[in-house]
Protein backbone atom coordinates (compact mmCIF):
# COMPACT_ATOMS: atom_id res chain seq x y z
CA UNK A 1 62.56 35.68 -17.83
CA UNK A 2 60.55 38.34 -15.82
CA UNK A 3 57.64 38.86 -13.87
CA UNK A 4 55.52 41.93 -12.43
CA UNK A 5 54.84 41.29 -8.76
CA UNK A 6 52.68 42.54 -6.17
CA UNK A 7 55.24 45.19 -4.96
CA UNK A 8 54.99 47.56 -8.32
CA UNK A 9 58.83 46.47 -9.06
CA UNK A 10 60.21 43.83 -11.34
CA UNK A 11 61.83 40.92 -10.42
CA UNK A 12 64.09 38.70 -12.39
CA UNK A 13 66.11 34.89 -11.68
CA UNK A 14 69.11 35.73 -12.73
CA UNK A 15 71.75 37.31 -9.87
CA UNK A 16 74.25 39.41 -11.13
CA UNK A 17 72.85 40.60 -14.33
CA UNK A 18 69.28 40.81 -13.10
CA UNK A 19 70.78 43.11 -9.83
CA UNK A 20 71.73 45.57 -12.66
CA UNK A 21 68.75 45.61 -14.32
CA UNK A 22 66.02 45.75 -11.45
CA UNK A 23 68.48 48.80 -10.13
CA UNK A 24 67.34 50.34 -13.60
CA UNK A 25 64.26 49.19 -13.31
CA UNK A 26 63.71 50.98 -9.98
CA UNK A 27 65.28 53.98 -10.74
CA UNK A 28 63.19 54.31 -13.99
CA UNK A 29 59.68 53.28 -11.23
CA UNK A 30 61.08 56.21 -8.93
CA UNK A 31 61.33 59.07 -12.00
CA UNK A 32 58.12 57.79 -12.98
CA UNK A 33 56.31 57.98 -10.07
CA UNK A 34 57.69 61.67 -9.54
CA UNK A 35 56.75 62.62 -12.82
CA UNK A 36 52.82 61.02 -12.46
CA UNK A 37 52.06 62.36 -9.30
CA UNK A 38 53.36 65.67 -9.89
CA UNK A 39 51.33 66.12 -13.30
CA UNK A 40 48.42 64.58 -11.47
CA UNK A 41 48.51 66.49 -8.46
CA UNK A 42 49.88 69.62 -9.85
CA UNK A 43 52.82 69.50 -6.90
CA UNK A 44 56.22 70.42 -7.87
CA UNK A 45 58.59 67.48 -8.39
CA UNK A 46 60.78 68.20 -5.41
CA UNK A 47 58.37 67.89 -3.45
CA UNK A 48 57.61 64.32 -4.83
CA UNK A 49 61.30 63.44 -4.57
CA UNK A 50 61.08 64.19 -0.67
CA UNK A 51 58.38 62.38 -0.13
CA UNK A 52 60.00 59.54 -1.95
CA UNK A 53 63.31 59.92 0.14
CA UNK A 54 61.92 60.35 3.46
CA UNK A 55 59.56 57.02 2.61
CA UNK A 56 62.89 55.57 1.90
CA UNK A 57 64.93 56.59 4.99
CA UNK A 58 61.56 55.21 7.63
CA UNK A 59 62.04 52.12 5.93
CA UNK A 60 66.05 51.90 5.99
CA UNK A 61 65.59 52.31 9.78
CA UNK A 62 63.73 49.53 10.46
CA UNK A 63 66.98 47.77 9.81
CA UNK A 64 68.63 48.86 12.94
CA UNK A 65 67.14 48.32 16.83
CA UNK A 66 68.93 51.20 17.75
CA UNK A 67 67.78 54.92 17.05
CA UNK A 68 69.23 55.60 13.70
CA UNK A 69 68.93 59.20 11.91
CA UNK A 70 68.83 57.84 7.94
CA UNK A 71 69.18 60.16 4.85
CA UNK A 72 68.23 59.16 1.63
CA UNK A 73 69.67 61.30 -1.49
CA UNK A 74 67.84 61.03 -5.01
CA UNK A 75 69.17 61.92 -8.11
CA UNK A 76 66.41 64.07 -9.98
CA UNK A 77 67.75 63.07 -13.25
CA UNK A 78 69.15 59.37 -13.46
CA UNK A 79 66.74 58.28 -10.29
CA UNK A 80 70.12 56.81 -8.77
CA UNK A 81 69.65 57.53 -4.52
CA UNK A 82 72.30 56.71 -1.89
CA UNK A 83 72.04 56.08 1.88
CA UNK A 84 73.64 57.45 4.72
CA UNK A 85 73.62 56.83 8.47
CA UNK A 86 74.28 60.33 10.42
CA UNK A 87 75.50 61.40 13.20
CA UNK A 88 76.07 64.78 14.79
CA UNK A 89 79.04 65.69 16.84
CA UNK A 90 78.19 67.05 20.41
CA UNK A 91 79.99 68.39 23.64
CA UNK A 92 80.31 65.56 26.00
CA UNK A 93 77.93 67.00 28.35
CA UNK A 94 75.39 67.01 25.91
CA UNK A 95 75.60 63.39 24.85
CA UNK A 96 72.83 61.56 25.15
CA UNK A 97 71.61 59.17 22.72
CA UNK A 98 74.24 57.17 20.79
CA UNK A 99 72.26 56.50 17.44
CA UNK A 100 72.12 60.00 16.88
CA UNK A 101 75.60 61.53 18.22
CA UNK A 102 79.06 61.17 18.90
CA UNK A 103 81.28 62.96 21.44
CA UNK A 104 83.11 65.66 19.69
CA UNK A 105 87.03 65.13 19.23
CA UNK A 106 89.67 67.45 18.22
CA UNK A 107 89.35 66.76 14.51
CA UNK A 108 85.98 67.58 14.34
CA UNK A 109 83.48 70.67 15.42
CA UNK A 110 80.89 70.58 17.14
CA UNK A 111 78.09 70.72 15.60
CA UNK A 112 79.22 69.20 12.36
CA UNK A 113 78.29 65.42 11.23
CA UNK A 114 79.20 62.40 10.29
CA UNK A 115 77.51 60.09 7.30
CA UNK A 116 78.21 56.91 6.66
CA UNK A 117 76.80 55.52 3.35
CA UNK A 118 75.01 52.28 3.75
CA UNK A 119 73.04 49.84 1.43
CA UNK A 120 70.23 51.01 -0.45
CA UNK A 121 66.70 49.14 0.61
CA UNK A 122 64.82 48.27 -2.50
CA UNK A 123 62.14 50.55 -3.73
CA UNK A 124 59.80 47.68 -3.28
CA UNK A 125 56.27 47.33 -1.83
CA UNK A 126 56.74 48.45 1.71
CA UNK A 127 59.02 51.44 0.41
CA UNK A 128 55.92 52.64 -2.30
CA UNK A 129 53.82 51.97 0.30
CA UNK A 130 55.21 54.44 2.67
CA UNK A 131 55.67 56.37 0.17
CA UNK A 132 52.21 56.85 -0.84
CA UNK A 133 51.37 58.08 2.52
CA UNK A 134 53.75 60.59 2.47
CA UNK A 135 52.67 62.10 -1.11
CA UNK A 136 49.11 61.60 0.08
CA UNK A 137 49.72 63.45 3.10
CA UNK A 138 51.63 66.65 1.24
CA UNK A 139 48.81 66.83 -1.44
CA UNK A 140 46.35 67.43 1.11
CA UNK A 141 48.52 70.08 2.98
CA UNK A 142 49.45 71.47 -0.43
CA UNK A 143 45.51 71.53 -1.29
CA UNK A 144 44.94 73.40 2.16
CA UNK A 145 47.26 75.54 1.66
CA UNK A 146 45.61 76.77 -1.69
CA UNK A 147 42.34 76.46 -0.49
CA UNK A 148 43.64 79.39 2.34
CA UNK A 149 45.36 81.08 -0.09
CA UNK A 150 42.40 81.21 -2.34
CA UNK A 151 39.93 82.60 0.91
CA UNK A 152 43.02 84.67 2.32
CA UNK A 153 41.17 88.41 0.83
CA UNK A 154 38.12 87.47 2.85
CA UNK A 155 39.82 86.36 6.57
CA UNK A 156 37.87 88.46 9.40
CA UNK A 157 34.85 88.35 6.92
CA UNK A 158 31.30 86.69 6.84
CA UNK A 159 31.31 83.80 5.28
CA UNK A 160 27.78 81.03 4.78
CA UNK A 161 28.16 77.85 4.82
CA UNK A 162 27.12 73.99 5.10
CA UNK A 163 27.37 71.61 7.93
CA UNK A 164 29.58 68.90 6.35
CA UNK A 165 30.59 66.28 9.35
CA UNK A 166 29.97 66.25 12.96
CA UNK A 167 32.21 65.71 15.60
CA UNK A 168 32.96 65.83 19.28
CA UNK A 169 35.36 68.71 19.28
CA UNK A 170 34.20 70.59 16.09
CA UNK A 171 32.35 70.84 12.74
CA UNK A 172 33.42 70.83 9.14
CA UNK A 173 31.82 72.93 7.23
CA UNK A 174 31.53 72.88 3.68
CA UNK A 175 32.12 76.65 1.78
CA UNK A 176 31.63 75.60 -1.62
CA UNK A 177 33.60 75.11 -4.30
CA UNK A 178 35.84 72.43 -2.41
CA UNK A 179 36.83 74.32 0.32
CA UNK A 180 36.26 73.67 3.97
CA UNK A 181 36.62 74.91 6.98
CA UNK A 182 37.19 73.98 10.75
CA UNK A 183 34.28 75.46 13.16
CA UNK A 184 35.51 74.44 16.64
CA UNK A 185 32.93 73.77 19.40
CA UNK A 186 34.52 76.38 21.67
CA UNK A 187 33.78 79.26 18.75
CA UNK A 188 29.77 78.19 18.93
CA UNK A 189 27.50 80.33 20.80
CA UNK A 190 26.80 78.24 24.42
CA UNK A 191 23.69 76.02 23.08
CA UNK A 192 24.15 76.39 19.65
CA UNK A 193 23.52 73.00 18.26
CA UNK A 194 24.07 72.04 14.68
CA UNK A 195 22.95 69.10 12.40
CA UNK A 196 24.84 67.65 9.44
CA UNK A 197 23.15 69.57 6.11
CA UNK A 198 22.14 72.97 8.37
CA UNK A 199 23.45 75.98 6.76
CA UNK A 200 24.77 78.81 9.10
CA UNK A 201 26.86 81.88 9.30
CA UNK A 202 30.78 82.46 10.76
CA UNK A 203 33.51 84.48 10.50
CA UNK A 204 36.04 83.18 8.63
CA UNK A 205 39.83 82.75 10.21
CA UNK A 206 43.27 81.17 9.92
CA UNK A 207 45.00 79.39 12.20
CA UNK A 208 47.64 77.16 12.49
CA UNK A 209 47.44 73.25 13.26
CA UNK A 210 50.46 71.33 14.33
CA UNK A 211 52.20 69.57 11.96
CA UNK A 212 49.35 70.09 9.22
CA UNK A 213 50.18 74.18 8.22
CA UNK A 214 47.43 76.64 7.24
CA UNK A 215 43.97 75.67 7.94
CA UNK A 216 40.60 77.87 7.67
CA UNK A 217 38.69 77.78 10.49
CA UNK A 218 35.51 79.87 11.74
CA UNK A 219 34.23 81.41 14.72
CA UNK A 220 30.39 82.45 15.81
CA UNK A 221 31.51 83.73 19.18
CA UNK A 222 34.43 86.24 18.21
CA UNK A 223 32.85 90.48 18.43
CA UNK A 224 33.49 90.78 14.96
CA UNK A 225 30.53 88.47 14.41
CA UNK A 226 28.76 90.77 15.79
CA UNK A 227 30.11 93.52 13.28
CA UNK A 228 29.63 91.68 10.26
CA UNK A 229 26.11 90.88 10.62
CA UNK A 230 25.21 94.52 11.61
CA UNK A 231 26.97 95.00 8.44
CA UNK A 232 24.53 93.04 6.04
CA UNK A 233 21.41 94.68 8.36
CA UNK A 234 22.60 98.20 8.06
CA UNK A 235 23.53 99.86 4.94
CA UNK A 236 24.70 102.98 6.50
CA UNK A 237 27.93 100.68 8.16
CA UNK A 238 28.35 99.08 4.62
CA UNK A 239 28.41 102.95 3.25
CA UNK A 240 30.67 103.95 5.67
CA UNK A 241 28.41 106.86 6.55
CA UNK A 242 28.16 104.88 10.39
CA UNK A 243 31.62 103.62 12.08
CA UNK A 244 31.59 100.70 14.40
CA UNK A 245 34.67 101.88 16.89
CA UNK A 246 34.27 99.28 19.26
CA UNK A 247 33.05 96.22 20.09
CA UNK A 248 32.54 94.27 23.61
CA UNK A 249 30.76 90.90 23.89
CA UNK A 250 29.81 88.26 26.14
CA UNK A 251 28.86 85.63 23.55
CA UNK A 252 25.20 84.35 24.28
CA UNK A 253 24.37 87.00 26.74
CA UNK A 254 25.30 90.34 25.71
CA UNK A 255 26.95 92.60 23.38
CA UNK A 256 28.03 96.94 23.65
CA UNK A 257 28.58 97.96 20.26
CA UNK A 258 30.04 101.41 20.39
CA UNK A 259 28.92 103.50 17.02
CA UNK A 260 29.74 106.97 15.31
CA UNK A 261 28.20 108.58 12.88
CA UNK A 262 30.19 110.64 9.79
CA UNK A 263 26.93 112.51 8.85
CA UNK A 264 25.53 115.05 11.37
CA UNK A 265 21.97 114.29 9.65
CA UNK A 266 21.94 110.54 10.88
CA UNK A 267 21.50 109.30 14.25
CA UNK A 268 23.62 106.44 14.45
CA UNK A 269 21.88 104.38 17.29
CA UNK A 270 18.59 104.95 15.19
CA UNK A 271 19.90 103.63 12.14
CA UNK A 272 21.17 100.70 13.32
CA UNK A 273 17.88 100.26 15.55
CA UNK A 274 15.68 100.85 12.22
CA UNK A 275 12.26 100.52 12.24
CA UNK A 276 10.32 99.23 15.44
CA UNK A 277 13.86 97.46 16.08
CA UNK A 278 13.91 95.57 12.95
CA UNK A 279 17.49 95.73 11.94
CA UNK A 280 18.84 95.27 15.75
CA UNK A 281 16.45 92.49 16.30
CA UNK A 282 17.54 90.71 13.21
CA UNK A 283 21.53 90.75 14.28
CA UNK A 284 20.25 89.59 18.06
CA UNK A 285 17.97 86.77 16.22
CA UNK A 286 21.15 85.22 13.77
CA UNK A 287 23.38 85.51 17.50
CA UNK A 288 20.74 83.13 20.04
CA UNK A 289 18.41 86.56 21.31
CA UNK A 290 21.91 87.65 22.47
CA UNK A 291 21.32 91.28 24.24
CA UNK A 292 22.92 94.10 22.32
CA UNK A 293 23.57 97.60 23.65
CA UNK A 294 23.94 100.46 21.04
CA UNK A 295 25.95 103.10 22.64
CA UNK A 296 27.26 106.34 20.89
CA UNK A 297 31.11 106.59 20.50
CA UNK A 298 32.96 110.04 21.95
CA UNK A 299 36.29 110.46 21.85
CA UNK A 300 36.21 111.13 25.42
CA UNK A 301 36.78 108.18 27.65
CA UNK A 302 35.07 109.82 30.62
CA UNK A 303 31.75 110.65 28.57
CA UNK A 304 31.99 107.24 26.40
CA UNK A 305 32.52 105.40 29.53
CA UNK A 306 28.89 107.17 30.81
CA UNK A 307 27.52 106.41 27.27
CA UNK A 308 28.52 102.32 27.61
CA UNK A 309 26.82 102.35 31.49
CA UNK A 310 23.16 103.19 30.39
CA UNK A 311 20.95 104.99 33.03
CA UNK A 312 23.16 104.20 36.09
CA UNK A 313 24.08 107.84 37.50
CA UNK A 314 27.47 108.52 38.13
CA UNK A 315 28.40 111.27 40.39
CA UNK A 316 31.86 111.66 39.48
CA UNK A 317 34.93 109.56 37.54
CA UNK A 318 38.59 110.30 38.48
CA UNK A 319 40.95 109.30 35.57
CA UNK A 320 44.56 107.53 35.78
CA UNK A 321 45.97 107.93 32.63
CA UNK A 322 49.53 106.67 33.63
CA UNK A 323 47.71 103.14 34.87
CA UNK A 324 44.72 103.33 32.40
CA UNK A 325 42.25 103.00 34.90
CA UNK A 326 38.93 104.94 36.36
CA UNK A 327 37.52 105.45 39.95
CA UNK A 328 33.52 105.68 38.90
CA UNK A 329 31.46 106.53 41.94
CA UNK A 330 27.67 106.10 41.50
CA UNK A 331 24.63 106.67 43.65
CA UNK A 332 23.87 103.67 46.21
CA UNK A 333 20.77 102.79 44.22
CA UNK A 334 22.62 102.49 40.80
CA UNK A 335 25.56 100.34 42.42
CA UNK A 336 24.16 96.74 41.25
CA UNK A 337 23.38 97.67 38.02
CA UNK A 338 26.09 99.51 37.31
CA UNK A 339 27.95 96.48 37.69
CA UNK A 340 25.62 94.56 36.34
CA UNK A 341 25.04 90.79 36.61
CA UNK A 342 28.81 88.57 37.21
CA UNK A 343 30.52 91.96 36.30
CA UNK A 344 29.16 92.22 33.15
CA UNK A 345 28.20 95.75 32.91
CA UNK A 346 31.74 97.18 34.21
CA UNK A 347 33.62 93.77 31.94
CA UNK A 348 31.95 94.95 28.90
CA UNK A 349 32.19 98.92 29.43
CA UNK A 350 35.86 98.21 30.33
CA UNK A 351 36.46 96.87 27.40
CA UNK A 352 35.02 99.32 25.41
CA UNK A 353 36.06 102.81 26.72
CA UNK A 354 39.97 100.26 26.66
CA UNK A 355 40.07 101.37 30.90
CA UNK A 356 40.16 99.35 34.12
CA UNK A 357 36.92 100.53 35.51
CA UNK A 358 36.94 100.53 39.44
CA UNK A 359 33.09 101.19 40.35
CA UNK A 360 32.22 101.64 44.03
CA UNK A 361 29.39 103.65 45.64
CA UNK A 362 29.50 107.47 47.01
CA UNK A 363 29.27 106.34 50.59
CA UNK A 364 32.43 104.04 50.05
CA UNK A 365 34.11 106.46 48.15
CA UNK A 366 33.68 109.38 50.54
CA UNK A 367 34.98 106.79 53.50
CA UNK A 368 38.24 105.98 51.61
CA UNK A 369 38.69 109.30 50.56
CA UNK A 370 38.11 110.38 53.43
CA UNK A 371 40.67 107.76 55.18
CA UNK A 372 43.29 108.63 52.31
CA UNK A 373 43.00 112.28 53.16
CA UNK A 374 43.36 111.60 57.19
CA UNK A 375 46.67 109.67 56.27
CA UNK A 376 48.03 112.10 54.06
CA UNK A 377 47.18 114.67 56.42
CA UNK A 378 48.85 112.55 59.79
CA UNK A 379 51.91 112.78 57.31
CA UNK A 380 52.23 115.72 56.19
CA UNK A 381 52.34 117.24 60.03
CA UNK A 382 54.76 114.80 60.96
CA UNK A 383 57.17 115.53 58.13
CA UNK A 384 56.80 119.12 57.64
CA UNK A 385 56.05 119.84 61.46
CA UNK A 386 53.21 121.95 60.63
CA UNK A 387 49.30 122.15 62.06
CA UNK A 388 46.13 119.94 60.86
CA UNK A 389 44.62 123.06 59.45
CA UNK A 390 47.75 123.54 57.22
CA UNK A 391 48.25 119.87 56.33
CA UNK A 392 43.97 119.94 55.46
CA UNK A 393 44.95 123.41 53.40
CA UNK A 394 47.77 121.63 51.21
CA UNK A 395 45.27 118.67 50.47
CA UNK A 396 42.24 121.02 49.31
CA UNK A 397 44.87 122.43 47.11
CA UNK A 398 46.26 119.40 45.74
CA UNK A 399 49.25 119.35 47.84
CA UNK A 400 49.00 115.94 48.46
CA UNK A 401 52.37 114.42 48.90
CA UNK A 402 56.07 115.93 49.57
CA UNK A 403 56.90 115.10 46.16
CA UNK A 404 53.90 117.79 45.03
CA UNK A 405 55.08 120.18 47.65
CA UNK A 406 59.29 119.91 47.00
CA UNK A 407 58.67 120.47 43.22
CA UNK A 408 56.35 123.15 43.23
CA UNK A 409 57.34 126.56 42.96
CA UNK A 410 56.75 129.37 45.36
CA UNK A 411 54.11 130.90 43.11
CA UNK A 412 52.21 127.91 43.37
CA UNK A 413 51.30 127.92 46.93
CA UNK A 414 51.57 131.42 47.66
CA UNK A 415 48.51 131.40 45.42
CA UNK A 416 47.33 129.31 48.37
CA UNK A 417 44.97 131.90 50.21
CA UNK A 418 46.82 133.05 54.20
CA UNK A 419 49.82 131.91 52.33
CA UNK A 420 52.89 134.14 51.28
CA UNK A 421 56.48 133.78 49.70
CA UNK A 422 58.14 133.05 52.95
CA UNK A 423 55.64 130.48 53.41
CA UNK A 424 55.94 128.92 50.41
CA UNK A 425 59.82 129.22 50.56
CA UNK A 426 60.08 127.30 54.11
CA UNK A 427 57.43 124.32 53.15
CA UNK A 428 59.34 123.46 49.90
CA UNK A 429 62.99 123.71 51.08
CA UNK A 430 61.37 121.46 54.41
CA UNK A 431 59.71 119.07 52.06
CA UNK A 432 62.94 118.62 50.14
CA UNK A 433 65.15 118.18 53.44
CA UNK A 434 62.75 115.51 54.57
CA UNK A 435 63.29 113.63 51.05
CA UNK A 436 66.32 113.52 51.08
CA UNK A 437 66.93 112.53 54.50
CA UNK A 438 64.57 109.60 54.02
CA UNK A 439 66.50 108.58 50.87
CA UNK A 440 69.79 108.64 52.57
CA UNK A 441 67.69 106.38 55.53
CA UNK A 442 66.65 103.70 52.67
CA UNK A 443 69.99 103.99 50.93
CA UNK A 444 72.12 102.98 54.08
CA UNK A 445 69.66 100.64 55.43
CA UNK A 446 69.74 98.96 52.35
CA UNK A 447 70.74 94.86 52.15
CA UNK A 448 68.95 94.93 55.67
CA UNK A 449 67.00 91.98 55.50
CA UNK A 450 64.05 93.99 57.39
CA UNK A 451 64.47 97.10 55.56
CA UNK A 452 61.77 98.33 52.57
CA UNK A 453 64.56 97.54 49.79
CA UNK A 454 65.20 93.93 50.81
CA UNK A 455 61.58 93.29 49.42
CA UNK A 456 61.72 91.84 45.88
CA UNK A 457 61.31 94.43 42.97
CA UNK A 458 61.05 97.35 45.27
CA UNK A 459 62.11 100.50 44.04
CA UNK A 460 63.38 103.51 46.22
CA UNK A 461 60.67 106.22 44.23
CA UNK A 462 58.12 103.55 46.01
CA UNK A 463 60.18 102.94 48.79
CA UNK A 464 60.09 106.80 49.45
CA UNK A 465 55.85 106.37 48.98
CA UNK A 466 55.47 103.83 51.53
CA UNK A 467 57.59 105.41 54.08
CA UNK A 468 55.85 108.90 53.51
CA UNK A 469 52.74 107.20 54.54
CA UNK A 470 54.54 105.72 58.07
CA UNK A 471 55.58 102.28 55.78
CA UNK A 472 59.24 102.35 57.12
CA UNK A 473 60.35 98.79 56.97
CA UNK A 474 59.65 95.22 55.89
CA UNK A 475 57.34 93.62 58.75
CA UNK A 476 55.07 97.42 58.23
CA UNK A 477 54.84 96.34 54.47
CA UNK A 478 53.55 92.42 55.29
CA UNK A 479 50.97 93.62 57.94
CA UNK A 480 49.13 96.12 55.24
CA UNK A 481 45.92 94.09 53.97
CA UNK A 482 45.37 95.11 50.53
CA UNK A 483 42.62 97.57 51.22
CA UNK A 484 44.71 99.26 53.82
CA UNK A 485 47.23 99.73 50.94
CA UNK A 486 45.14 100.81 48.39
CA UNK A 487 43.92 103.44 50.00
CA UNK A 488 46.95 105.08 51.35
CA UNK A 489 48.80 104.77 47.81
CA UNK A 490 47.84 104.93 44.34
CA UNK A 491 48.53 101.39 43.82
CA UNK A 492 45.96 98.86 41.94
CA UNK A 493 44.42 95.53 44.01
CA UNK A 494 46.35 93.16 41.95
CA UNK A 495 49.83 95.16 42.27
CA UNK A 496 49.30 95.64 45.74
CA UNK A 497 48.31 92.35 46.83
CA UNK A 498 51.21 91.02 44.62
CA UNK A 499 53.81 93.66 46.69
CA UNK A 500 52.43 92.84 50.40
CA UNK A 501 53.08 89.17 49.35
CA UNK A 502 56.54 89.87 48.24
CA UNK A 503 57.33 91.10 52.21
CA UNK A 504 55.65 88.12 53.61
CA UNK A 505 57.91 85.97 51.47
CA UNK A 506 60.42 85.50 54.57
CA UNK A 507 57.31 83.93 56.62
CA UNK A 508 57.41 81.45 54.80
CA UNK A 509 61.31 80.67 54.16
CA UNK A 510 62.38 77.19 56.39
């Protein structure tokens, strides 16, 4: 006598015999339930199976009140599964939880395991129930993952879509087709606001979610939104005929788009103007009136830098190519809007021209220049034992530091008008005594705990530097203010400020 209950398993009156034949019965249920889903889904079976078996193990745990690690083994072919309770061997100073390891002994290694088989728990209600879940939960992330597949060729591009649901932190938004995609609120333009049914246009991306795999997702504030839709306005970008090279935005407010043209015949700022503005106004329409800046691209980072500022007049720009960086000194008048509202004008142009722009008017610039030049100059007449019209000679001529001087060759500054070879012969074999005698200085003095080389990360090349420019030991270093240091070594804010910090560090020790 049988009958079917509630749990999807049968269920029989008889002990012994019916034991045997609800085991069958189950492992029949469990093939069966692999085989359905999988045709129905279109998942492989293996991935049923360990759904099936990690259902399993959640509910074998429930038997113990301890933490238990549980594996559950199926055979794919009879449906027959076994249990097992396991533990992994560890070093006794890594013991910590008993349900899940064992202190390792000399008959074991560490690292290996121990299983111990324990009853089977019925595949009954609660086990399909669980289960379910599972399978449910690996179709969706097998669906995803063939949903990004399926979009994968068009990641980076536009893509239109439909607002699908509504919430807090984002939007789903419906592609078509069964596909959907994650807009997060932080990827809107700032007051963008969208209502369920609105159609709109993203970029479409890929990111990761924890625990949940591939996912598409979209943005409306990354630059290449910006790049797309001039794109779809201009068909001269499309063509290939105009290059976008560069992008800088401030979503919302404003946008430097740097363009090049492959066709002498077309004026690339034109073209993606067009007529009375039509084509840029479009773009700035779509993006909230954002502001956009068409600038011409040179392969010059001093004249594409002066390109990206507009109409501010620059009277010069002094390069750093080993730090990637730019002096720009502009007129007095042009200062504020060369740096534009926030920053924004020297942010976006920085980004850009890829240089840290450091923007600072001529009367500024002449002061610190002319501070740097006084302190070079103090140094060079202390070191070399010469005049102030000498040192101020060397300087004009780009003898700037001992380092310039001890590696030049005679040539060099007997080129130097009033200078000849004996000259030249006598500053470079001075500059190279004083080197080395100030090398020899740091080297013994070193492990002083007031000495330059007791400061954190200093290195004796800098070392050398500070104590050129009368920096010879730990409390000179903490005193500097980081305009003071700037300007008397080629050193950026942030480094500096980070390296007069490092010598105040033993203020601060108890």
């Amino acid at each position: 006598f049988r009958t079917r209950n509630p749990g999807n398993s049968f269920f029989f009156n008889y002990s012994s015999k019916s034991y045997n034949l609800r085991g069958k019965i189950m492992q029949k249920e469990i093939l069966l339930v692999a085989e359905a889903v999988s045709g129905e889904k279109g998942l492989p079976q293996e991935a049923i199976f360990e759904a099936i078996e990690q259902a399993l193990a959640t509910a074998t745990k429930k038997r113990y009140e301890d933490n238990s690690n549980i594996e559950v083994i199926i055979d794919h072919k009879t449906g027959d599964y076994e249990t097992f309770r396991v533990w992994e061997y560890v070093a006794e100073e890594d013991f910590e939880d008993a349900g899940f390891q064992i202190i390792q002994d000399e008959n074991n290694e560490l690292g290996s395991v121990k299983r111990e088989q324990v009853e089977n728990i019925e595949f009954g209600r609660i086990a399909a129930q669980a289960a379910k879940q599972v399978i449910v939960q690996k179709v969706r992330e097998a669906e995803r993952a063939q949903v990004v597949e399926k979009y994968r060729s068009v990641l980076g591009e536009l893509v239109n879509g439909t607002v699908k649901k509504v919430t807090r932190e984002f939007l789903i938004i419906d592609l078509g087709e069964g596909a959907e995609a994650i807009l997060s609120r932080n990827e809107l333009i700032p007051g963008e606001v969208f209502r369920i049914g609105d159609r709109l246009r993203a970029v479409l991306q890929e990111e990761e979610r924890e625990n949940r795999g591939p996912q598409l997702a979209l943005s409306r504030k990354c630059p290449e939104m910006v790049g797309e839709l001039f794109k779809l306005e201009v068909p001269e970008i499309s063509e290939q005929v105009i290059e976008i090279k560069a992008i800088a935005r401030d979503p919302g407010s404003r946008t430097k788009i740097a363009v090049k043209t492959n066709d002498n015949r077309i004026d690339p700022v034109g073209a993606c103007v067009g007529m009375r503005g039509s084509r840029v106004q479009a773009v700035s329409n779509e993006l909230g009136n954002e502001r956009l800046d068409i600038v011409i691209w040179d392969d010059d980072p001093a004249q594409l830098l002066i390109n990206s500022m507009g109409p501010v007049e620059i009277t010069s720009i002094i390069l750093d190519e080993a730090k990637g960086s730019m002096d720009v000194v502009v007129t007095q008048d042009t200062l504020a809007q060369a740096i534009g509202k926030s920053g924004q004008n020297v942010r976006l142009s920085s980004q850009i021209t890829g240089w840290k722009l450091n923007v600072l008017d001529q009367e500024t610039a002449d002061e610190q220049s002319q501070e740097k030049s006084e302190s070079i100059s103090t140094v060079l007449m202390d070191r070399l034992d010469v005049d102030a019209d000498l040192a101020e000679t060397l300087i004009a001529n780009g003898f700037s530091s001992l380092e310039s001087i001890s590696s030049s060759a005679v040539e060099d500054l007997s080129s130097i008008e009033g200078f000849d070879d004996d000259i030249s012969d006598l500053l470079i074999n001075r500059a190279k005594e004083v080197l080395i005698t100030m090398a020899m200085e740091i080297s013994t003095d070193e492990g002083d705990s007031g000495d330059l080389m007791s400061v954190e990360g200093m290195e004796m090349t800098l070392a050398l530097e500070l104590s050129q420019k009368g920096i010879n030991d730990r409390e000179d270093l903490a005193e500097q203010s980081i305009e003071e240091l700037t300007s008397i070594i080629d050193i950026s804010e942030e480094d500096a400020g980070d390296l007069i910090m490092r010598a105040r560090a033993h203020w601060f020790e108890d």
